[in-house]
Every structure is written in structure tokens, then in C-alpha cells.
Protein backbone atom coordinates (compact mmCIF):
# COMPACT_ATOMS: atom_id res chain seq x y z
CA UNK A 1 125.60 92.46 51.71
CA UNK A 2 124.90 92.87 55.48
CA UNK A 3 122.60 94.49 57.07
CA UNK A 4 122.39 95.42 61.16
CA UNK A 5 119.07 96.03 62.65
CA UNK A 6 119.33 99.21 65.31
CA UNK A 7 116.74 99.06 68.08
CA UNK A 8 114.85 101.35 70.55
CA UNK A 9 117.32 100.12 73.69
CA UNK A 10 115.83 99.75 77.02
CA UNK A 11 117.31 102.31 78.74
CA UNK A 12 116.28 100.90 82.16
CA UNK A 13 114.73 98.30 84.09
CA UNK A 14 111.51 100.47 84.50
CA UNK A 15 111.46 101.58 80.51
CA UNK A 16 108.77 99.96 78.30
CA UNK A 17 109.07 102.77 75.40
CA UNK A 18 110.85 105.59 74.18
CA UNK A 19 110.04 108.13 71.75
CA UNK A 20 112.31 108.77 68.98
CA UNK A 21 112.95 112.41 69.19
CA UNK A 22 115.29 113.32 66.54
CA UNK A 23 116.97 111.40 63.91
CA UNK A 24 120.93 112.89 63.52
CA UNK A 25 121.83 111.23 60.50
CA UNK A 26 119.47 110.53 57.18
CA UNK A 27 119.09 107.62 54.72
CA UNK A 28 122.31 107.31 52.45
CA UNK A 29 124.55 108.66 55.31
CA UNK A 30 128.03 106.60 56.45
CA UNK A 31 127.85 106.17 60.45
CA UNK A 32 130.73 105.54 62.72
CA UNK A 33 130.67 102.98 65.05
CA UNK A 34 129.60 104.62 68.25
CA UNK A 35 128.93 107.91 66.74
CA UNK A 36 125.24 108.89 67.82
CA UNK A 37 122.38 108.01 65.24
CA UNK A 38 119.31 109.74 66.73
CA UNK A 39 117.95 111.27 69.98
CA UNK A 40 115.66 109.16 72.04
CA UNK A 41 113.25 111.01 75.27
CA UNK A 42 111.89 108.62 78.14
CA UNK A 43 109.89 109.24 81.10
CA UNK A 44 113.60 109.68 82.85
CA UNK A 45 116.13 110.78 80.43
CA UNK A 46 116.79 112.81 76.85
CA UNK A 47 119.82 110.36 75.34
CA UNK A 48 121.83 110.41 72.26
CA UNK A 49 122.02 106.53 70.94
CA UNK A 50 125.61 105.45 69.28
CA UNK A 51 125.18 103.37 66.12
CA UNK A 52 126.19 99.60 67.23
CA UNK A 53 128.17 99.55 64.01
CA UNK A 54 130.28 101.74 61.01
CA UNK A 55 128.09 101.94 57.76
CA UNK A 56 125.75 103.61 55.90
CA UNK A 57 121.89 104.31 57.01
CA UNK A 58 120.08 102.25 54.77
CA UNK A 59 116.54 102.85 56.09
CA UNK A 60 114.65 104.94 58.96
CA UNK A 61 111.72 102.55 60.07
CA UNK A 62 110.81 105.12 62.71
CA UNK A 63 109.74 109.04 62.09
CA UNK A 64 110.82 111.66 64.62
CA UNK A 65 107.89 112.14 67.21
CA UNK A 66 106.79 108.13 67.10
CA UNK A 67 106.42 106.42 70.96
CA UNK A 68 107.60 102.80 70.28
CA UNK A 69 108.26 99.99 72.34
CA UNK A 70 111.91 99.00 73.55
CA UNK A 71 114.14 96.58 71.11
CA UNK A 72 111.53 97.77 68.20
CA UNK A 73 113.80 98.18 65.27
CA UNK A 74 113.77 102.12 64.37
CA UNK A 75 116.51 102.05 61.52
CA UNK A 76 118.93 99.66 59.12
CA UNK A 77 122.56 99.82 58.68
CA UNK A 78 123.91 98.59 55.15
CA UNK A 79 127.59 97.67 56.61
CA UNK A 80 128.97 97.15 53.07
CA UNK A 81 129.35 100.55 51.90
CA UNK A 82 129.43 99.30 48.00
CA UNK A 83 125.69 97.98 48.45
CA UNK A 84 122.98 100.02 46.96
CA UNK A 85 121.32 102.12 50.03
CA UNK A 86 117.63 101.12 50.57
CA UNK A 87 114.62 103.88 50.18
CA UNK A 88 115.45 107.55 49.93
CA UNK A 89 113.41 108.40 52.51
CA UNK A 90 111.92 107.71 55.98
CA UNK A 91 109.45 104.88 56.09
CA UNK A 92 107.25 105.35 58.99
CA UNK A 93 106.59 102.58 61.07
CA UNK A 94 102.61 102.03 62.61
CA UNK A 95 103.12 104.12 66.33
CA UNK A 96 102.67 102.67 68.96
CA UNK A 97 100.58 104.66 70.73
CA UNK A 98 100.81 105.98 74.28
CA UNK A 99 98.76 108.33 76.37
CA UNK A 100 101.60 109.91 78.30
CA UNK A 101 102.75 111.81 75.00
CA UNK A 102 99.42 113.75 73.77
CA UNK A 103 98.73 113.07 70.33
CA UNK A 104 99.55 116.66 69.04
CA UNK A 105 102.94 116.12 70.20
CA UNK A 106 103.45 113.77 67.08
CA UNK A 107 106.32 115.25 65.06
CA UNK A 108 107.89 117.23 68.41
CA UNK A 109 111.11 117.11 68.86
CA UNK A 110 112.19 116.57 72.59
CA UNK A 111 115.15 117.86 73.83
CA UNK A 112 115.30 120.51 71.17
CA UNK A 113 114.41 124.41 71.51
CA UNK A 114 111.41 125.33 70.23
CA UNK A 115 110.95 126.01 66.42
CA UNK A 116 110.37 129.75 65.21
CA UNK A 117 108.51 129.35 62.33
CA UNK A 118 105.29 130.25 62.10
CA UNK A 119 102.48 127.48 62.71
CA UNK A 120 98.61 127.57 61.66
CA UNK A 121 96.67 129.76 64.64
CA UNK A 122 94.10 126.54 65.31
CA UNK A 123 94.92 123.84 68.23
CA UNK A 124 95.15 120.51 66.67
CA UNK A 125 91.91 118.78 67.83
CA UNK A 126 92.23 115.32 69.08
CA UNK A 127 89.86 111.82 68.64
CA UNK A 128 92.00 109.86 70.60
CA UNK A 129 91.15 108.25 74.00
CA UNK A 130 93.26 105.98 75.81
CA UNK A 131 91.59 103.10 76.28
CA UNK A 132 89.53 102.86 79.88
CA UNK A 133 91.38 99.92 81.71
CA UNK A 134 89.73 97.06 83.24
CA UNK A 135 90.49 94.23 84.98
CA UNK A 136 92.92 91.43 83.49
CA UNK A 137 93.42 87.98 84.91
CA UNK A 138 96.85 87.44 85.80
CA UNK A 139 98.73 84.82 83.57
CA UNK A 140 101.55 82.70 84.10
CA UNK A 141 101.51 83.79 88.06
CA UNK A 142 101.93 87.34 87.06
CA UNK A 143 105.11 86.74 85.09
CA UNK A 144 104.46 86.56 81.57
CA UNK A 145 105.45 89.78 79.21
CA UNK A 146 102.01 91.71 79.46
CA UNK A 147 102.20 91.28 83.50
CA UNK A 148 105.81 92.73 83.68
CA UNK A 149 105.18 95.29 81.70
CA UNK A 150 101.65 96.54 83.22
CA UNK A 151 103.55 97.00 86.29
CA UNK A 152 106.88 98.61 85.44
CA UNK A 153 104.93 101.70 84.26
CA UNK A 154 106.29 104.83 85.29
CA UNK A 155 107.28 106.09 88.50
CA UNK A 156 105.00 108.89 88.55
CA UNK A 157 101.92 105.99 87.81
CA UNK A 158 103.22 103.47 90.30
CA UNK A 159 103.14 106.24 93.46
CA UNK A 160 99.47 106.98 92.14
CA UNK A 161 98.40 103.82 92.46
CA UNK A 162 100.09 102.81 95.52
CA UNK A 163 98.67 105.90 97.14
CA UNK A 164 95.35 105.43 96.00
CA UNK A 165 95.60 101.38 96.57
CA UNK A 166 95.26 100.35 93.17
CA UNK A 167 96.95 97.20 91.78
CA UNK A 168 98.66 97.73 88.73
CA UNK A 169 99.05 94.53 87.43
CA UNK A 170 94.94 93.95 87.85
CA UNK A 171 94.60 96.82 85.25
CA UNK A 172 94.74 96.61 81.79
CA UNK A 173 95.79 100.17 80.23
CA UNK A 174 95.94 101.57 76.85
CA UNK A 175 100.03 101.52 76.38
CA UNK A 176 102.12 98.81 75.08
CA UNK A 177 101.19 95.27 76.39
CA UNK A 178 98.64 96.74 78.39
CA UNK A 179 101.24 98.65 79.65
CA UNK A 180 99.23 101.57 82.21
CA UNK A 181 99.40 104.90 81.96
CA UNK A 182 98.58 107.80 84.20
CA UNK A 183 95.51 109.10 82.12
CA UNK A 184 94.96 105.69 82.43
CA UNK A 185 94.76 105.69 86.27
CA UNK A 186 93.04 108.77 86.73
CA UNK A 187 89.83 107.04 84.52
CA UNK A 188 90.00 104.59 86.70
CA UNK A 189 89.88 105.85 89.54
CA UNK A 190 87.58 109.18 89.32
CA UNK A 191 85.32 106.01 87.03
CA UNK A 192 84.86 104.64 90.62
CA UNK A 193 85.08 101.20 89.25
CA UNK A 194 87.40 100.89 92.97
CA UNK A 195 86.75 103.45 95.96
CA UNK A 196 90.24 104.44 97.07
CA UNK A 197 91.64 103.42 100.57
CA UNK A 198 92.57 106.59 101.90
CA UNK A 199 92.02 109.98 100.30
CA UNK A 200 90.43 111.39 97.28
CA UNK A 201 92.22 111.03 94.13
CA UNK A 202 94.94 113.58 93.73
CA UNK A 203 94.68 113.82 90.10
CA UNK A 204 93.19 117.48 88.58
CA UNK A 205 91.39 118.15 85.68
CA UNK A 206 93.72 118.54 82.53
CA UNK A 207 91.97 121.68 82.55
CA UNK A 208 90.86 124.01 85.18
CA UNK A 209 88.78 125.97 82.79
CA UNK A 210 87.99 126.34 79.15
CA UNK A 211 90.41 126.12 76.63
CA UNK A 212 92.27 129.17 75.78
CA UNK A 213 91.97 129.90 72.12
CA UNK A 214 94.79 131.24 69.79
CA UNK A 215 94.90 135.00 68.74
CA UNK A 216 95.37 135.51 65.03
CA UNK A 217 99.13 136.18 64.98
CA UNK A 218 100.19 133.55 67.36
CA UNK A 219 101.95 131.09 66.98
CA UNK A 220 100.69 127.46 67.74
CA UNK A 221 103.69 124.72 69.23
CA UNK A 222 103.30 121.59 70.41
CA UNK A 223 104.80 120.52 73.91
CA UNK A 224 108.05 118.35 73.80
CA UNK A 225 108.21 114.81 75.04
CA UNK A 226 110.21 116.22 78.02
CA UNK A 227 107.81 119.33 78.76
CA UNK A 228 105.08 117.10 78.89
CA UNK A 229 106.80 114.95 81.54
CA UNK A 230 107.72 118.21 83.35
CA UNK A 231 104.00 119.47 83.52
CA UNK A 232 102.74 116.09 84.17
CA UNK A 233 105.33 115.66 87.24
CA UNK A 234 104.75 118.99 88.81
CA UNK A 235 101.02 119.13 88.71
CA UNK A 236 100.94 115.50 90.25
CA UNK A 237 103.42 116.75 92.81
CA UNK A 238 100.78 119.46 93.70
CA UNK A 239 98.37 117.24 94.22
CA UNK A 240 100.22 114.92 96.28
CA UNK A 241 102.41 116.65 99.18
CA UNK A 242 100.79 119.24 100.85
CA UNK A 243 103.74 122.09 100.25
CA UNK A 244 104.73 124.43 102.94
CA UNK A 245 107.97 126.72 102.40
CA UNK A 246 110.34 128.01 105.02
CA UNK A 247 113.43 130.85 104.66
CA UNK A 248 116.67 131.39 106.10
CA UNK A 249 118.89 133.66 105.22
CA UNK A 250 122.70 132.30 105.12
CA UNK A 251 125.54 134.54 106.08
CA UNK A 252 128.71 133.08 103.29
CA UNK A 253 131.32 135.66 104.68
CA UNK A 254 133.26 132.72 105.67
CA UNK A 255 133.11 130.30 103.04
CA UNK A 256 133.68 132.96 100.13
CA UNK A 257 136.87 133.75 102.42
CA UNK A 258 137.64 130.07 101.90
CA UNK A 259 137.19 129.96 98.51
CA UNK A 260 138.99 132.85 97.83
CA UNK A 261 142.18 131.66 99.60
CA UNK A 262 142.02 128.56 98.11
CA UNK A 263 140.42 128.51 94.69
CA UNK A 264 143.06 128.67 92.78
CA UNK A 265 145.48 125.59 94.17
CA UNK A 266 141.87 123.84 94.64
CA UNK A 267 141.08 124.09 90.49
CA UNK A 268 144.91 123.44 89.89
CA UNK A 269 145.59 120.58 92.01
CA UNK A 270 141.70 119.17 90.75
CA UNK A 271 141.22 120.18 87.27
CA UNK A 272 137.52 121.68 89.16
CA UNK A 273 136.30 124.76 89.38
CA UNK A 274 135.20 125.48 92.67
CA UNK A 275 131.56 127.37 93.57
CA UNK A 276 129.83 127.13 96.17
CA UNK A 277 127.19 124.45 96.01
CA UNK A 278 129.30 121.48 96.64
CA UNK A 279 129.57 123.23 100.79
CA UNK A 280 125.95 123.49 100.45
CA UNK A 281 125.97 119.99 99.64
CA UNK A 282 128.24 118.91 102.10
CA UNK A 283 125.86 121.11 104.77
CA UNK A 284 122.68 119.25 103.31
CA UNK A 285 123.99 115.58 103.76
CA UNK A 286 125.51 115.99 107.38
CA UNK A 287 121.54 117.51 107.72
CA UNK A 288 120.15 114.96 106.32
CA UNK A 289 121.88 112.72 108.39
CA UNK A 290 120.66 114.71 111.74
CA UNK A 291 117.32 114.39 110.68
CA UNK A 292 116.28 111.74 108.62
CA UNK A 293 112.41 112.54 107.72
CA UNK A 294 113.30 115.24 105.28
CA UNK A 295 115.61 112.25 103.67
CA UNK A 296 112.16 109.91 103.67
CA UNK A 297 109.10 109.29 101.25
CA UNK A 298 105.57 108.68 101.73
CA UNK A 299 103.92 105.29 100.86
CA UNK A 300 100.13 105.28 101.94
CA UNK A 301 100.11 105.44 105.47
CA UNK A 302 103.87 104.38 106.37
CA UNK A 303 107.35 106.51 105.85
CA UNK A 304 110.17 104.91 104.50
CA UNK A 305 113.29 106.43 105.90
CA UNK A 306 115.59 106.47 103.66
CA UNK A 307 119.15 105.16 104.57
CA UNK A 308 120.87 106.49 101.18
CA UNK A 309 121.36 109.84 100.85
CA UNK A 310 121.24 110.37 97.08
CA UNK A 311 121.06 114.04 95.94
CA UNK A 312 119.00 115.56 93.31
CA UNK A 313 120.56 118.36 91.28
CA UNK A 314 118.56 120.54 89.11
CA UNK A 315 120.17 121.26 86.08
CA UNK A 316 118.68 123.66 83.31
CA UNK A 317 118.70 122.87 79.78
CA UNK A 318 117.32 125.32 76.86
CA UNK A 319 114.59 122.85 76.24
CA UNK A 320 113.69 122.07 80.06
CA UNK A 321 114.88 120.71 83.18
CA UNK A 322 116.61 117.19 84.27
CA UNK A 323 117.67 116.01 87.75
CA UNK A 324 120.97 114.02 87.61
CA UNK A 325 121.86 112.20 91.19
CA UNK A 326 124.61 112.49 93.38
CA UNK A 327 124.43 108.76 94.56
CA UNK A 328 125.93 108.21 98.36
CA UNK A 329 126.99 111.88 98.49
CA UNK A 330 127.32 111.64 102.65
CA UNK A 331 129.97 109.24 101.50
CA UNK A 332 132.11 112.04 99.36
CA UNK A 333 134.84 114.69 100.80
CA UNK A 334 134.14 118.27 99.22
CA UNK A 335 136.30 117.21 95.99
CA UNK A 336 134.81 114.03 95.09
CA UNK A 337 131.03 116.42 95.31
CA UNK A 338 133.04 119.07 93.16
CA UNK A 339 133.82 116.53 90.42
CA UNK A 340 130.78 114.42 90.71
CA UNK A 341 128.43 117.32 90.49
CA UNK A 342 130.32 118.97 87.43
CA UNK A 343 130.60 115.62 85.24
CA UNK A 344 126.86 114.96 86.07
CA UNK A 345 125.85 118.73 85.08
CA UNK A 346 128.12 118.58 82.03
CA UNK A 347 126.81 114.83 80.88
CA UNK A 348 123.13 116.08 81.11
CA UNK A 349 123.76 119.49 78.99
CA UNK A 350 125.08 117.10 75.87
CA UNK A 351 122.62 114.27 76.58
CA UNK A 352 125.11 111.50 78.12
CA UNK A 353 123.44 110.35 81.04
CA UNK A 354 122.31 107.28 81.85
CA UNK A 355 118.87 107.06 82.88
CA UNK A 356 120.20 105.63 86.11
CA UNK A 357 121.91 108.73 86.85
CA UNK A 358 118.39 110.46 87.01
CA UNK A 359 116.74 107.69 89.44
CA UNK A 360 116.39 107.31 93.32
CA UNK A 361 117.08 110.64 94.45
CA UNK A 362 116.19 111.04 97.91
CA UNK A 363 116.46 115.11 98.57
CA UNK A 364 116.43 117.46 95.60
CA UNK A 365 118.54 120.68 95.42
CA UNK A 366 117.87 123.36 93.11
CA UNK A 367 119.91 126.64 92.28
CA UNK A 368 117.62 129.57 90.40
CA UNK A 369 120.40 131.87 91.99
CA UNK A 370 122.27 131.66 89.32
CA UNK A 371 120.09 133.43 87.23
CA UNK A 372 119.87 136.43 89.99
CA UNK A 373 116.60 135.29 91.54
CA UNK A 374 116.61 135.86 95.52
CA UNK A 375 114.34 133.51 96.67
CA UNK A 376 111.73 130.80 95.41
CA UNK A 377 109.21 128.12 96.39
CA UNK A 378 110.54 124.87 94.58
CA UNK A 379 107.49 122.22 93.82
CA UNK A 380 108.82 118.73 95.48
CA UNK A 381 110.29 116.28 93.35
CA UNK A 382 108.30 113.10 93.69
CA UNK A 383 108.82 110.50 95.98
CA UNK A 384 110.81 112.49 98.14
CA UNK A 385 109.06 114.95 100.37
CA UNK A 386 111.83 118.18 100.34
CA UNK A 387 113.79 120.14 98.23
CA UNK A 388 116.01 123.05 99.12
CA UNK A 389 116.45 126.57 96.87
CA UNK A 390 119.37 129.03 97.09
CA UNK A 391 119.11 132.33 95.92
CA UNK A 392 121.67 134.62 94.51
CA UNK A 393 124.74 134.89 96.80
CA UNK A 394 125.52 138.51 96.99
CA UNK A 395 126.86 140.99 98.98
CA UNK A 396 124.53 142.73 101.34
CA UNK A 397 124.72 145.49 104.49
CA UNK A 398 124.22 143.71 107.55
CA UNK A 399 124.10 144.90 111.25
CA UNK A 400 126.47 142.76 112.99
CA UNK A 401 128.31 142.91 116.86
CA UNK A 402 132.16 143.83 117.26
CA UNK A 403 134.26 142.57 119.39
CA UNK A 404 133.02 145.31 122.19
CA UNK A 405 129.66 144.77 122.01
CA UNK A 406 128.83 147.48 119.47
CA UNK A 407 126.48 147.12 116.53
CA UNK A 408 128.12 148.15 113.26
CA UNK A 409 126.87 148.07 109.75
CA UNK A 410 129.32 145.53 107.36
CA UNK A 411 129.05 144.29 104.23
CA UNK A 412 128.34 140.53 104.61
CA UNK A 413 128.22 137.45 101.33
CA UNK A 414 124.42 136.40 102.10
CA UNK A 415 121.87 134.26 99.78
CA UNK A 416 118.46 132.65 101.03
CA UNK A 417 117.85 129.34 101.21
CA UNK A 418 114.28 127.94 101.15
CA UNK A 419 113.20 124.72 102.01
CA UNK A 420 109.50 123.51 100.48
CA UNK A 421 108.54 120.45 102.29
CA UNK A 422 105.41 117.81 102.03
CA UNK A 423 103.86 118.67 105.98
CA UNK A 424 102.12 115.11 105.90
CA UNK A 425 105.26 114.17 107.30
CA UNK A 426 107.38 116.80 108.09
CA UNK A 427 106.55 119.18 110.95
CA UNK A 428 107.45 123.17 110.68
CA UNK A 429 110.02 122.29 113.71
CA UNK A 430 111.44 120.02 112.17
CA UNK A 431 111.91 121.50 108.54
CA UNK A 432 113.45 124.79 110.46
CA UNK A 433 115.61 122.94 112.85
CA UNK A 434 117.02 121.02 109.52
CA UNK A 435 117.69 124.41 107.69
CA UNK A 436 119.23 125.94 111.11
CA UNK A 437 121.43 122.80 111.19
CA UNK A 438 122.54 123.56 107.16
CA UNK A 439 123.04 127.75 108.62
CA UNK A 440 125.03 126.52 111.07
CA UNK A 441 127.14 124.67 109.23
CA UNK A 442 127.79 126.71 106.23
CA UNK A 443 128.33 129.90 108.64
CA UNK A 444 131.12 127.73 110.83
CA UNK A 445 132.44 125.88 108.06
CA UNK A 446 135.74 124.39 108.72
CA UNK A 447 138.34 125.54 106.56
CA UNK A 448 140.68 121.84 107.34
CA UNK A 449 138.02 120.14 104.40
CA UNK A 450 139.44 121.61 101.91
């Protein structure tokens, strides 16, 4: 009789914890080696985990909705299949608990649509505080467990506190080890236990006013891990770029006359269907390259200029939004961004990515157009201080100039592109002269890349 321990795995360098989000197999089931177990949902990615080995689940140590700590064992596999299977049902283990996921989100399921049934019409009131940090002495010279872990909290945390000029690893926090959170951090710092070094804290109120209250008839759900990740980001974003939005409208006469001609050799020779975001990704990183702020990021007073050009794709899921990256796209022809983006888009619908496929982005592009919307103002994704929107790409009546001279209504492929940008460090000349650049170049493509 053997039995395997399966653990939380650290899904990154950065990952202290991960929140068990949905178990896909139940006690007395026979497992496949590598055939997924249960859903896990980090502060970077929604994965399915393989089981390590073929047998039967013995025992789930680990409910759906519990936040535990990396290489915590969430589940046993009996790998002789004759061996009685262990208890019937899930055994919970304590929670760890930890104040990014709000304690009525116990029992959520991230990553899965929300649940129709019909829930009692009264918000779950909650007694839990995360604990207020306060200072630690380092141990071992900063390198034991606890130290490590305080700071590799999340990226979100760690460009709070190097904005505000707080040291992490002086804090003690409510997570695991110590661990700090963001609730954490704003305490701390609207506590005044340390003044800031440059500007107010950008952290808001989890409320702006009272409470709403359900209506009889409602129906009561609790966020997902992932939607609480998404609200925390975009608020924090908010609060720390100061947005400003520019438009363009794109004539794509000439690359859907591309396309045309050479779609159909393109997706046989390739395997790839061809749209038309991987041009506007080939425009983005030659305009990137031109001018290099909108590729940067903010850290206190200094810019870091980023050399990489990594690009963020938005990719919508029925139960949110994830960001897989294009790493060293400048360095791809218009194929290798066709195939990259599409494996990277289809990975992320079925949960496959790696959490490293979601990190260091260093522009973000998103594409609502899809979905028929015209225009939009994109929040930034945080570090990085731009991201670009396209619109739908439709045929329009535009006034253009024959050959004579002559103005003459023709019907022209158009879409708008708008560019929302952090102004700390990017000027309005700037931001326009890198969207007239990205015009340019998608109205004069050359048709020899293909």
C-alpha cells in the first residue's frame, strides 16, 4: 500500500499561496498520471494541476475556496488500486488565511462562471481583520523563510510599497509567514506609523459610500478569486497613473487588401488563421522601439526604460480577464506573432499557462472590437504606464483625394485605436506622435512581410 502526497505547487518564484479553486476529481476516483486533479487561482494565473501519479484519490485534505500555502499537501493518492480508499468525503484542512481573498469568498470557485441558483438576500458579514503589521527584526541577514516570503508578496503590494517607500521585509503582515498583503499596506500606511516619501497614499476606501443592501429577490454571489484580483488591480491602477486617453482613427484599406490576397496560402502554408492584430502588433513594437517611454515603468522618482519589449494581450474568459505575454515580440516576423499570439490565447481559455506567461509585460494591448465596441478608455495595466485599444474594424464612408485632386466619397476598412497613458511620464506629444507612428505604419504597411 502506497500512498503519494499531492501538493499546492509553487507556481512561481513570486507565489507564496494559492487557493484551491475547484477540485475535478472526488474521493474514490482512479486518476491518470498527468490528467488534471483540481483547479488552483494565484495572484497571476487560473491553472489546472496534473496528478504526479495514476491511482485512485484517497483523500481531499483541502476544500474548494481554502488559500493555502505552496507545497501544503491538498490531497492523497492510494497508487494500489486494490487498497481500501480512505474517507468518503473531503476533510478540510485549517485555512490558511489571507487578506487578499475576502473572507466571503470562502467556497468560490475561481475560474468558473457564476452559479444560478438562488442565494439568501443578506451579505455575509465579516469579523475578520488582517492583522495590523508592525515592525519585525530581520533574522538570519534577511534570509531565513519568514524574510523571503514577507518580501515576495505580490506585485501589485511590492509597487505600493516601493512607491510609497515602505520596506517590505521591515513589516510583518497578516498572510503566511508574515507574508504582507495589500490591506496590509494600506493600514500601514494611512496608520501613519511611517509618513510616505513622496505622495499621499494611493490606496481608496474599499468603499466610497455605504454599503448597498440586497433587494428581496436578488440574488447574493460572492466574488471569485480572480475577480477579486481584477477589482483589486484596476482600482490600484486608478490610483496610481494619472490616465489620459488619446484617439486615432486607422484607415485598414490596405492591410485588409493584404489579407485578403493572401489569407488563404498564409493559414495553409501556417496552420494560422490570420486577423489582423498580429500587424497591429508588428506596428506597436517598431513604435515602441521609436519611442521608448511608453515601453517604461515608474519607480518613485526614476523611469526604468525598458529594453524588452514584452506584449500584453488581453484575453477574455467567461469568468474574467487574463493577460498572457508575447515575450521579445520586436524579435518575431508577422508569423512567429500569428502563432505565438494564438497558442497563448488558446492556452489561457483551457487554463494551460504558466504563470510566467502572464509576467513582465511591458505594453498591454487590448481588443473590445471584437465584441463591436468602437472605441474605449483601457485602465493601465500595472507597472507599465500604456495600453492601446482597437475598436471594431469596419467599413466606413470616407472623403478621400483622387488622383486629380478631387475629393470623392469611398468606402474605406477603418477602426479606432486609443491609447490611455500614465502622464507622470508620458507627455500628450509624445503619446500622439507614438500612435501617429503605429497610423503610419499600419496605413503603409508593406505587403513583402508576409
Amino acid at each position: 500500500m502506497a500512498r503519494i502526497d499531492v501538493a499546492m505547487p509553487q507556481m512561481g518564484e513570486s507565489i507564496a499561496e494559492g487557493t484551491l479553486s475547484k477540485w475535478l476529481k472526488k474521493v474514490g476516483d482512479q486518476v491518470k498520471r498527468d490528467e488534471p486533479m483540481f483547479e488552483i487561482s494565484t495572484d497571476k494565473v487560473d491553472a489546472e494541476i496534473p496528478a504526479p501519479s495514476t491511482g485512485i484519490l484517497a483523500e481531499i485534505l483541502v476544500s474548494e475556496g481554502q488559500t493555502v500555502a505552496v507545497q501544503t499537501v491538498v490531497a492523497r493518492l492510494e497508487t494500489d488500486v486494490t487498497a481500501a480508499v480512505g474517507a468518503s468525503a473531503p476533510v478540510a484542512a485549517v485555512p490558511v488565511a489571507s487578506a487578499s481573498a475576502a473572507p466571503d469568498a470562502v467556497g468560490a470557485e475561481a475560474g468558473a462562471p457564476p452559479r444560478k441558483e438562488s442565494r439568501t438576500a443578506t451579505p455575509a458579514a465579516s469579523h475578520q481583520t488582517p492583522a495590523t503589521p508592525t515592525t519585525a527584526p530581520h533574522s538570519n541577514g534577511g534570509n531565513s523563510f519568514e524574510d523571503r516570503i514577507r518580501t515576495k508578496s505580490s506585485p501589485l503590494v511590492r509597487r505600493m510599497a516601493a512607491d510609497q517607500g515602505v520596506d517590505l521585509s521591515a513589516l510583518h503582515g497578516s498572510g503566511i509567514a508574515g507574508r504582507v498583503t495589500k490591506r496590509d499596506l494600506v493600514q500601514f500606511l494611512e496608520s501613519g506609523a511611517q509618513a510616505a516619501t513622496s505622495r499621499p497614499a494611493p490606496s481608496a476606501p474599499m468603499h466610497a459610500g455605504p454599503l448597498p443592501e440586497p433587494w428581496p429577490g436578488d440574488v447574493v454571489e460572492p466574488m471569485s478569486k480572480m475577480r477579486q484580483l481584477i477589482a483589486d488591480h484596476m482600482v490600484v491602477s486608478r490610483h496610481t497613473s494619472a490616465h489620459v486617453s488619446s484617439f486615432f482613427e486607422v484607415d485598414f484599406t490596405r492591410i485588409a487588401r493584404i489579407r485578403a490576397k493572401h489569407r488563404a496560402e498564409f493559414e495553409k502554408t501556417t496552420g494560422e488563421k490570420l486577423t489582423y492584430l498580429p500587424f497591429i502588433l508588428k506596428a506597436v513594437t517598431d513604435g515602441l522601439k521609436a519611442y521608448p517611454v511608453v515601453n517604461a515603468s515608474v519607480r518613485g522618482n526614476e523611469i526604468i526604460y525598458r529594453k524588452q519589449i514584452n506584449l500584453g494581450i488581453a484575453v477574455a474568459l467567461d469568468w474574467g480577464l487574463i493577460v498572457p505575454v508575447i515575450k521579445g515580440a520586436d524579435n518575431l516576423s508577422l508569423t512567429g506573432l500569428t502563432r505565438t499570439l494564438n497558442d497563448l490565447a488558446g492556452r489561457a481559455r483551457s487554463k494551460r499557462l504558466d504563470p510566467r506567461e502572464v509576467q513582465d509585460g511591458t505594453f498591454t494591448i487590448t481588443n473590445p472590437g471584437v465584441f463591436g465596441s468602437l472605441i474605449g478608455t483601457p485602465i493601465i495595466n500595472q507597472p507599465q504606464v500604456a495600453i492601446l485599444c482597437i475598436g471594431a474594424i469596419e467599413k466606413r464612408p470616407k472623403v478621400v483625394t483622387g488622383p486629380d485632386g478631387d475629393d470623392q466619397i469611398a468606402i474605406r476598412t477603418c477602426a479606432y485605436l486609443s491609447l490611455s497613458f500614465d502622464h507622470r511620464i508620458v507627455d500628450g506629444a509624445d503619446a500622439d506622435k507614438f500612435m501617429a507612428f503605429i497610423k503610419k505604419n499600419l496605413e503603409t504597411f508593406p505587403e513583402a512581410v508576409l
